[in-house]
Protein backbone atom coordinates (compact mmCIF):
# COMPACT_ATOMS: atom_id res chain seq x y z
CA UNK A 1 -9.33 0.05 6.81
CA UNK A 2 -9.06 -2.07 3.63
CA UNK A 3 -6.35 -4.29 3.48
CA UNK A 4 -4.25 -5.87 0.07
CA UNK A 5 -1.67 -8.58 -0.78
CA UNK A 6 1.59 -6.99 -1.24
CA UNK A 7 2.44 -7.52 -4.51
CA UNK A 8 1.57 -11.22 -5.24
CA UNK A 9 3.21 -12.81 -2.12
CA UNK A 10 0.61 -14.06 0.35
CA UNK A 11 1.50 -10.61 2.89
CA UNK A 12 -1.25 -8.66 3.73
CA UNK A 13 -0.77 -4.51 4.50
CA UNK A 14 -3.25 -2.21 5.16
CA UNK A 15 -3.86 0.26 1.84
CA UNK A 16 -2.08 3.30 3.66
CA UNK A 17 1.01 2.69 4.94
CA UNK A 18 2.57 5.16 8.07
CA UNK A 19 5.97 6.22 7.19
CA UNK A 20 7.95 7.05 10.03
CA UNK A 21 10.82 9.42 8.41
CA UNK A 22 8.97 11.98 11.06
CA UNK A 23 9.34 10.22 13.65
CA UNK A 24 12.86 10.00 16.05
CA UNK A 25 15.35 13.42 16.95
CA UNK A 26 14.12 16.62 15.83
CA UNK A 27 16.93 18.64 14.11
CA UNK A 28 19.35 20.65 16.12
CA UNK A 29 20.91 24.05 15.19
CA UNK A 30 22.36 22.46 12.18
CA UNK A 31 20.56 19.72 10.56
CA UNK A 32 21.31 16.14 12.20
CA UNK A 33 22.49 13.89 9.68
CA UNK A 34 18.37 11.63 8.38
CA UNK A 35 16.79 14.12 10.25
CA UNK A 36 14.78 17.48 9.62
CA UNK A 37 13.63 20.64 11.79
CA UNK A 38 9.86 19.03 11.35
CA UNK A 39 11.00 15.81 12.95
CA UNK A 40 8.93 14.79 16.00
CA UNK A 41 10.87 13.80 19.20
CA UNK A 42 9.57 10.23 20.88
CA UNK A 43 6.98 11.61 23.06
CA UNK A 44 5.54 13.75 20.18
CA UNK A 45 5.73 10.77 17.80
CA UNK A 46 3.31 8.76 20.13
CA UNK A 47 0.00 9.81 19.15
CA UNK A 48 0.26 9.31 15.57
CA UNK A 49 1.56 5.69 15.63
CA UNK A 50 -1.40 5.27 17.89
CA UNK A 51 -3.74 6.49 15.87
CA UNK A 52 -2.73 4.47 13.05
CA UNK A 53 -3.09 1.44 14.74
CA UNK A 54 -6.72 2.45 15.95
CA UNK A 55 -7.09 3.63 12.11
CA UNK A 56 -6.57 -0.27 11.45
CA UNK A 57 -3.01 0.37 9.82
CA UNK A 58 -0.70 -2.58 10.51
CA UNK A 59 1.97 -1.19 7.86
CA UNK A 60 4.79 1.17 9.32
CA UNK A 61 8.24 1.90 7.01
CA UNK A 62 11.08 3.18 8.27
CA UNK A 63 15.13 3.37 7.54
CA UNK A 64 17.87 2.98 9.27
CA UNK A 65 19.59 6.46 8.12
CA UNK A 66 16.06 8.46 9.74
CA UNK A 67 17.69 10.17 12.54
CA UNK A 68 20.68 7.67 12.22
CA UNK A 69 18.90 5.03 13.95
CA UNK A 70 16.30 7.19 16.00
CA UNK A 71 13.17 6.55 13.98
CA UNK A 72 13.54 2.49 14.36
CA UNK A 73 13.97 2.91 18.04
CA UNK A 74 10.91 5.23 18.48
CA UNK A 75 8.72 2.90 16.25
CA UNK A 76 9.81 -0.33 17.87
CA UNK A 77 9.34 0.93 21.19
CA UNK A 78 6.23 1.84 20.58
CA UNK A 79 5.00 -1.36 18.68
CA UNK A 80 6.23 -3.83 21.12
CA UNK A 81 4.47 -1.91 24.02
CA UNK A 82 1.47 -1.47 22.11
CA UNK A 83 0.69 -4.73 19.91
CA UNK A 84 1.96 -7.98 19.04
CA UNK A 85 4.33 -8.08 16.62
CA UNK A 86 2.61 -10.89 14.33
CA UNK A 87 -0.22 -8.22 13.87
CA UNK A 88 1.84 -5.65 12.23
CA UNK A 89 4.17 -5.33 9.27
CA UNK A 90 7.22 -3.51 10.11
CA UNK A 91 9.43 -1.92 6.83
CA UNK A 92 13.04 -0.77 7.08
CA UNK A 93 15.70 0.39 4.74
CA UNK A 94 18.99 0.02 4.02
CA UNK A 95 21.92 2.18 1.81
CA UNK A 96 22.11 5.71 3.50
CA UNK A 97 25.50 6.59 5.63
CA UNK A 98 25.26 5.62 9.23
CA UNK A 99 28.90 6.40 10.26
CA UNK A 100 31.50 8.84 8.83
CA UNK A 101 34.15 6.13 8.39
CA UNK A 102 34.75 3.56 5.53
CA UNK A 103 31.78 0.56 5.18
CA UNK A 104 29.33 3.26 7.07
CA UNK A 105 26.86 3.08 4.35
CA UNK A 106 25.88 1.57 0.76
CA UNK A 107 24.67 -2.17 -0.29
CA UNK A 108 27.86 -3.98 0.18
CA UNK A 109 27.73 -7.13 1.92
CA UNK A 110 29.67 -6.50 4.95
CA UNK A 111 27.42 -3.57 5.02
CA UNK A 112 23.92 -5.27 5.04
CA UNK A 113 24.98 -7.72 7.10
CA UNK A 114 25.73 -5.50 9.81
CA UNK A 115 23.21 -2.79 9.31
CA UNK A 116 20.48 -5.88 9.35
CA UNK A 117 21.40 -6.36 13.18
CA UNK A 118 21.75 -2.86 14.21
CA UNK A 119 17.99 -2.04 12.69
CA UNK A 120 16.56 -5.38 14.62
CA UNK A 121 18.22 -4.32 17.63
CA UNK A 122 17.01 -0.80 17.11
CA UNK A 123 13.38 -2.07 16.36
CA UNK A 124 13.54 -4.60 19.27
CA UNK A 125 12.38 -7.32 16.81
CA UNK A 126 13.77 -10.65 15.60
CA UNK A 127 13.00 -9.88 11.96
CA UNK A 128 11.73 -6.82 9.47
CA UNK A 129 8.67 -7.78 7.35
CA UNK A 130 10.27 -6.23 4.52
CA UNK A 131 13.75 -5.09 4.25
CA UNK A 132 14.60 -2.46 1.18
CA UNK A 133 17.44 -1.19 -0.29
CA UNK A 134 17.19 2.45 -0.30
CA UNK A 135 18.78 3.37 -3.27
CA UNK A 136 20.83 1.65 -5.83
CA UNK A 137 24.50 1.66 -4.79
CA UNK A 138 27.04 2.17 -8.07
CA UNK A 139 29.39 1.28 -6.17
CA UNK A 140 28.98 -2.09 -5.45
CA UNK A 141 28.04 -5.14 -7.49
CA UNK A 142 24.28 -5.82 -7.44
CA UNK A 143 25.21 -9.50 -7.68
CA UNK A 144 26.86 -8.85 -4.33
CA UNK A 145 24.04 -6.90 -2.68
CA UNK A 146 21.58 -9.98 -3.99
CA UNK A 147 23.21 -12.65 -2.16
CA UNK A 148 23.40 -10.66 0.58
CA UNK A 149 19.86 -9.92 0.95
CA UNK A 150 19.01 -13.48 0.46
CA UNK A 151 21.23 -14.30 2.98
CA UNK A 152 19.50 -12.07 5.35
CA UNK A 153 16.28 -13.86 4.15
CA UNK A 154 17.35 -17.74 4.71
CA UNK A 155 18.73 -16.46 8.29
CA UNK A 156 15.37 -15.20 9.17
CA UNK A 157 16.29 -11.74 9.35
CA UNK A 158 13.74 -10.43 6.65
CA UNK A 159 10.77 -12.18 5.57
CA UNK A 160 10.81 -10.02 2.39
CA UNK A 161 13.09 -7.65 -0.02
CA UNK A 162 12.07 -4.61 -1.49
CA UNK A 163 13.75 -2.05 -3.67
CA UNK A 164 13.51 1.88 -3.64
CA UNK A 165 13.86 4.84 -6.50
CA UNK A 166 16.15 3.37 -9.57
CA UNK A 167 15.87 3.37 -13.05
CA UNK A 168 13.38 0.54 -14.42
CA UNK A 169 16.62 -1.07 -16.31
CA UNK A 170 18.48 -1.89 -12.67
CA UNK A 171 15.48 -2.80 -11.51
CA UNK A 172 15.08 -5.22 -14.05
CA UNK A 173 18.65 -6.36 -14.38
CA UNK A 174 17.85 -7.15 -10.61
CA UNK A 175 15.37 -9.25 -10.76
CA UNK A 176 16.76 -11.40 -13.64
CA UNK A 177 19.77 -12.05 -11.74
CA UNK A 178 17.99 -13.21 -8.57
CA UNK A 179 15.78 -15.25 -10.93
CA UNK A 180 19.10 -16.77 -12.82
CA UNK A 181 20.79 -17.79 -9.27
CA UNK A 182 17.98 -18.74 -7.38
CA UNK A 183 18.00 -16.04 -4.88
CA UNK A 184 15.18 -14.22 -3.10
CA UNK A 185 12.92 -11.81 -6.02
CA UNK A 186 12.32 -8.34 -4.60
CA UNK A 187 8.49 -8.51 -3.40
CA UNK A 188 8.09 -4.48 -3.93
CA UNK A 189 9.06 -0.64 -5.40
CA UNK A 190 9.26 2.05 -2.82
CA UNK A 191 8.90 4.85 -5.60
CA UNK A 192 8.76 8.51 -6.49
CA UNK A 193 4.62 9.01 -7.22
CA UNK A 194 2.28 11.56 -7.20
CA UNK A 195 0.04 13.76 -9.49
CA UNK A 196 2.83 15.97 -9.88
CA UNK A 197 5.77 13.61 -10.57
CA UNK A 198 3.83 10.49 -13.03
CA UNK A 199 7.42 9.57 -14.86
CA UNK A 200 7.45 6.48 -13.63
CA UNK A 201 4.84 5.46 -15.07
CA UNK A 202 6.52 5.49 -18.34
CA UNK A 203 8.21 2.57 -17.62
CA UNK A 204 8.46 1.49 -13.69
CA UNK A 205 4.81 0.39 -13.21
CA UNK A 206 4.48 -1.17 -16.32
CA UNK A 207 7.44 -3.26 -15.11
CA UNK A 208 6.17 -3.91 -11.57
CA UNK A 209 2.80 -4.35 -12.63
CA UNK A 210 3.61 -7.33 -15.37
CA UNK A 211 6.04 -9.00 -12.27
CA UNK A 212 3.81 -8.59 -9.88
CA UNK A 213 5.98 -6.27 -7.62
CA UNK A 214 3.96 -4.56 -4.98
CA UNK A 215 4.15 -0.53 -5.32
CA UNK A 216 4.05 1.34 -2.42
CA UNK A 217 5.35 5.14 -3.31
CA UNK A 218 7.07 7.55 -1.28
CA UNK A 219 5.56 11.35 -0.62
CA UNK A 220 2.22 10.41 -2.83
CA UNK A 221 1.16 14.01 -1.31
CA UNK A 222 4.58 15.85 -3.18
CA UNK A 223 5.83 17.06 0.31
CA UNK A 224 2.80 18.56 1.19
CA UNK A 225 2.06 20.35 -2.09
CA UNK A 226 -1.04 18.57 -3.24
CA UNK A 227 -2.33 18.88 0.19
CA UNK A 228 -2.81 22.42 0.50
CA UNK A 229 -4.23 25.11 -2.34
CA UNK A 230 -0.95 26.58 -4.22
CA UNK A 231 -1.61 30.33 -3.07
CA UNK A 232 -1.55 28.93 0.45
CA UNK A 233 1.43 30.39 2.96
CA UNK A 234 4.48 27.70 3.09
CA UNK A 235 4.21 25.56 6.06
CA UNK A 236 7.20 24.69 8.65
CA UNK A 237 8.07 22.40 6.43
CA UNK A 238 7.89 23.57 3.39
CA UNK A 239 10.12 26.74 4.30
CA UNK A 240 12.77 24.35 5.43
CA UNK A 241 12.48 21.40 3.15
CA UNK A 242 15.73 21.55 0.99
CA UNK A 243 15.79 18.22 -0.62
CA UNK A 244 11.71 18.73 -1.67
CA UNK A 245 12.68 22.65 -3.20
CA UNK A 246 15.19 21.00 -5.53
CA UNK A 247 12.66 17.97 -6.61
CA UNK A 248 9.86 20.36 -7.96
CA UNK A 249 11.85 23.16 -9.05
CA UNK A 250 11.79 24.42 -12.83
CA UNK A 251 7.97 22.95 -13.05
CA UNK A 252 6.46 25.22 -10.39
CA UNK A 253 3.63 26.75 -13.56
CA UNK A 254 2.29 23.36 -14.41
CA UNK A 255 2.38 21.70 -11.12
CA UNK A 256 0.39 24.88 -10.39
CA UNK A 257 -2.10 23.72 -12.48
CA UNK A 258 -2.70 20.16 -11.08
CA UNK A 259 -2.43 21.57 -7.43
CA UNK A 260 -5.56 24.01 -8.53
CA UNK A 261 -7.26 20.90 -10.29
CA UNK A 262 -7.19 19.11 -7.22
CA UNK A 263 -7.85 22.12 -4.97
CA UNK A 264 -11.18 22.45 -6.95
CA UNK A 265 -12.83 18.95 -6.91
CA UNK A 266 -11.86 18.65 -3.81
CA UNK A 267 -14.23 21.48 -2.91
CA UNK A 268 -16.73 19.86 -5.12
CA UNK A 269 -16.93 16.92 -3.88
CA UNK A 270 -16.19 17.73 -0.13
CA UNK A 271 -13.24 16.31 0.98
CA UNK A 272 -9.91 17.88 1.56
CA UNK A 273 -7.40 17.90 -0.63
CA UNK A 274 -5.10 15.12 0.62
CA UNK A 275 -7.74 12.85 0.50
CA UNK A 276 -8.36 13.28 -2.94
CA UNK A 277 -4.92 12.84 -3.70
CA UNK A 278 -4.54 9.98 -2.85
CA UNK A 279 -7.78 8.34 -3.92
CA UNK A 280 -6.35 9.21 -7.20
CA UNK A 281 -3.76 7.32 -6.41
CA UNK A 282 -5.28 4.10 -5.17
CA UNK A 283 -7.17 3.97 -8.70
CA UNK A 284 -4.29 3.02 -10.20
CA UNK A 285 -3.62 -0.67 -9.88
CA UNK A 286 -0.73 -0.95 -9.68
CA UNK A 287 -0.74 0.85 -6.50
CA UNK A 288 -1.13 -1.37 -2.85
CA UNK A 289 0.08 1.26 -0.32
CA UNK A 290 0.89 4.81 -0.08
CA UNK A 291 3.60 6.04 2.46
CA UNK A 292 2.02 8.76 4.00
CA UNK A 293 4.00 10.83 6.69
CA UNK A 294 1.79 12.56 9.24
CA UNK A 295 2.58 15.47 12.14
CA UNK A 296 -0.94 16.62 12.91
CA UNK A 297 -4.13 14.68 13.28
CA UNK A 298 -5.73 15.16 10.16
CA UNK A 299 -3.10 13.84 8.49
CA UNK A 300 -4.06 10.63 9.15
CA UNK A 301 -7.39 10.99 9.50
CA UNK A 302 -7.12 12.43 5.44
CA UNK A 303 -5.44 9.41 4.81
CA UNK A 304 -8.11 6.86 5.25
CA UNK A 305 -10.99 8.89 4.54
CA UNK A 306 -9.35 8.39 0.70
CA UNK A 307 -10.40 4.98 1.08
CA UNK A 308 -14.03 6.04 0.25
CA UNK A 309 -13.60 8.18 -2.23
CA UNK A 310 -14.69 7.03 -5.82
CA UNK A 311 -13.35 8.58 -9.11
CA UNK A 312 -15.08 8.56 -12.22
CA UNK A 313 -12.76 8.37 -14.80
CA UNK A 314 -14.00 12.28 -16.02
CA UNK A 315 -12.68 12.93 -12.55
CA UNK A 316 -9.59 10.93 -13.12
CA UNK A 317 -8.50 13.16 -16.60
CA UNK A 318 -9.34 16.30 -14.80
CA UNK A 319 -7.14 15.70 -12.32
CA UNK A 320 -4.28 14.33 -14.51
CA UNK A 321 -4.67 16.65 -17.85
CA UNK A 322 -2.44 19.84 -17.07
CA UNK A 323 0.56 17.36 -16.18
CA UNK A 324 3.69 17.77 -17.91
CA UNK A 325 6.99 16.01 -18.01
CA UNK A 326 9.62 16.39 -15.47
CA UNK A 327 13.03 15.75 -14.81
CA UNK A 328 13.66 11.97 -13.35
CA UNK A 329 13.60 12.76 -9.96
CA UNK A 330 14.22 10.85 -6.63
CA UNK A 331 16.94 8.23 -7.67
CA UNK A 332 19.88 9.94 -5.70
C-alpha cells in the first residue's frame, strides 16, 4: 500500500480509501431509507473491512444517513475489535435526513451538533478523523454551518473538515469565510470523478489543487460501469441502482466509448478493468484517495493492484479522448 498526505495537512491515508455505503442493513421489501438491495448485513460486511486492513488501508468513509446509522455501527465495531484506533483514519458525513421530523437532517447547527454525537456513539470512537458535510444545505447559512464545524473541531470531536459534491463557487465562498473569521479551512473534496463524469475538472480541481484541498472522489469506478465491458449483462446492482440510472442517462453512446477504451487496454496490458480505472485516476495529481466500495473479493484486490500500474501519457489520451460533456451531476 502507498500512503499520501491528505491534502497539505500533516494526515496520512492510504491511496485507496474503503467506503463503507455497502456496508450496514440490506434493503427490505421497500428500500430502507441510506440503504440499497446490494447492501451487506454486519456479518457479510466483515471480510471486506478485513481485507482492507491486511491490504494496508487505514482509510474507511462512511455517513451517518448509510442505513440511518447502520454503516457507522458495523464499521466501528469492527475497527475497535480489530485495530487501534490511532492506526486508522475513520471518515463520516453529515447533511442527509436521519429522522422524519423537523431538525432531522441538513447543516444547521443544532443539527451538527447533535448528529456529531450520535455518529461517535455509533462508531464507538471519541472523535472522526475527518468529518464532511455531505452536501451543501440551501437552507441554512454556510456562516452558520462553519462555526459549527469548528466548534466540533476545538471540542475534539473532529480532527478535520471536509466538504462533498457543490459547485466550485460555494466551495470557494466557503473557504474565504472560514479564512476571514478564523475558523477551521476544509482539509478535503469528496467529489463526483471518473472517466465518464471529468466536469469537475473544469473548475473544482483547479480550485482544490491551487488550496491545497485533498481530493478523494466518490464512485471513481461510475457505479460499476468502468469495471465491466459495456455489452456485459447488468449486475445486482446495476438492475436496481436508481440514483446511478439517472446520473449517466442521456450520455449512454459516448460513455460507451470510454467504457470500450478502457475495456481494451485493459486486455492489453493485463489487468482488469477496474484497475485500470483507477490508475488513471491516481495520475492525476490532484487526486490522494479514491472511495472505492467493494462486495466481492476482487474488488479490493482490483483496487490496489492499480497502485502498480503506470500510464504513459499515449495511454492517458486513449483513455480520455471519446469523452464528452455531461450534465453537472452529483450535487443533490
Amino acid at each position: 500500500m502507498d500512503y499520501t498526505r491528505l491534502g497539505k495537512t500533516g494526515l496520512q491515508v492510504s491511496r485507496i480509501c474503503l467506503g463503507c455505503m455497502s456496508y450496514g442493513e440490506p434493503a427490505k421489501g421497500t428500500l430502507t431509507p441510506g440503504s440499497h438491495a446490494w447492501t451487506l448485513n454486519e456479518a457479510d460486511s466483515q471480510p471486506f473491512l478485513k481485507q482492507a486492513l491486511d491490504l494496508g488501508i487505514n482509510f474507511f468513509d462512511t455517513a451517518n444517513v448509510y442505513s440511518r446509522g447502520a454503516s457507522e455501527e458495523v464499521l466501528g465495531k469492527f475497527l475497535k475489535a480489530n485495530t487501534r484506533r490511532e492506526n486508522t483514519v475513520i471518515a463520516t458525513k453529515v447533511h442527509g435526513v436521519m429522522r422524519d421530523e423537523p431538525n432531522g437532517g441538513g447543516l444547521s447547527r443544532k443539527a451538527i451538533l447533535h448528529e456529531i454525537d450520535a455518529s461517535l456513539r455509533r462508531l464507538q470512537t471519541d472523535y472522526v478523523d475527518l468529518y464532511q458535510i455531505h452536501r451543501w444545505d440551501p437552507e441554512t447559512p454556510i456562516e452558520e454551518t462553519l462555526e459549527a464545524l469548528h466548534d466540533v473541531v476545538k471540542a475534539g470531536k473532529a480532527l478535520y473538515i471536509g466538504a462533498s459534491s457543490m459547485y466550485s463557487w460555494q466551495f470557494a465562498r466557503a473557504l474565504y469565510l472560514a479564512d476571514l473569521n478564523g475558523w477551521t479551512r476544509f482539509a478535503s473534496m469528496q467529489n463526483h470523478y471518473n472517466l465518464i463524469y471529468r466536469e469537475e475538472e473544469r473548475e473544482m480541481m483547479g480550485l482544490c489543487e491551487a488550496e491545497g484541498i485533498g481530493v478523494i472522489p466518490w464512485s471513481p469506478l461510475a457505479r460499476g460501469r468502468l469495471a465491466r465491458p459495456s455489452n456485459s449483462e447488468n449486475t445486482k446492482r446495476l438492475e436496481t441502482d436508481q440514483f446511478g440510472k439517472t446520473m449517466y442517462a442521456g450520455t449512454e453512446e459516448a460513455d460507451r466509448k470510454v467504457i470500450d477504451a478502457v475495456t481494451a487496454l485493459a486486455e492489453q496490458k493485463g489487468v482488469s478493468q477496474a484497475a485500470l480505472a483507477l490508475a488513471w485516476m491516481l495520475t492525476k495529481p490532484y487526486v490522494d484517495s479514491p472511495i472505492v466500495g467493494a462486495t466481492k473479493p476482487h474488488h479490493l484486490d482490483d483496487a490496489v493492484a492499480s497502485l502498480d500500474i503506470k500510464l504513459t501519457p499515449e495511454e492517458v489520451q486513449q483513455l480520455e479522448s471519446a469523452y464528452i460533456p455531461h450534465p453537472v451531476l452529483g450535487f443533490k
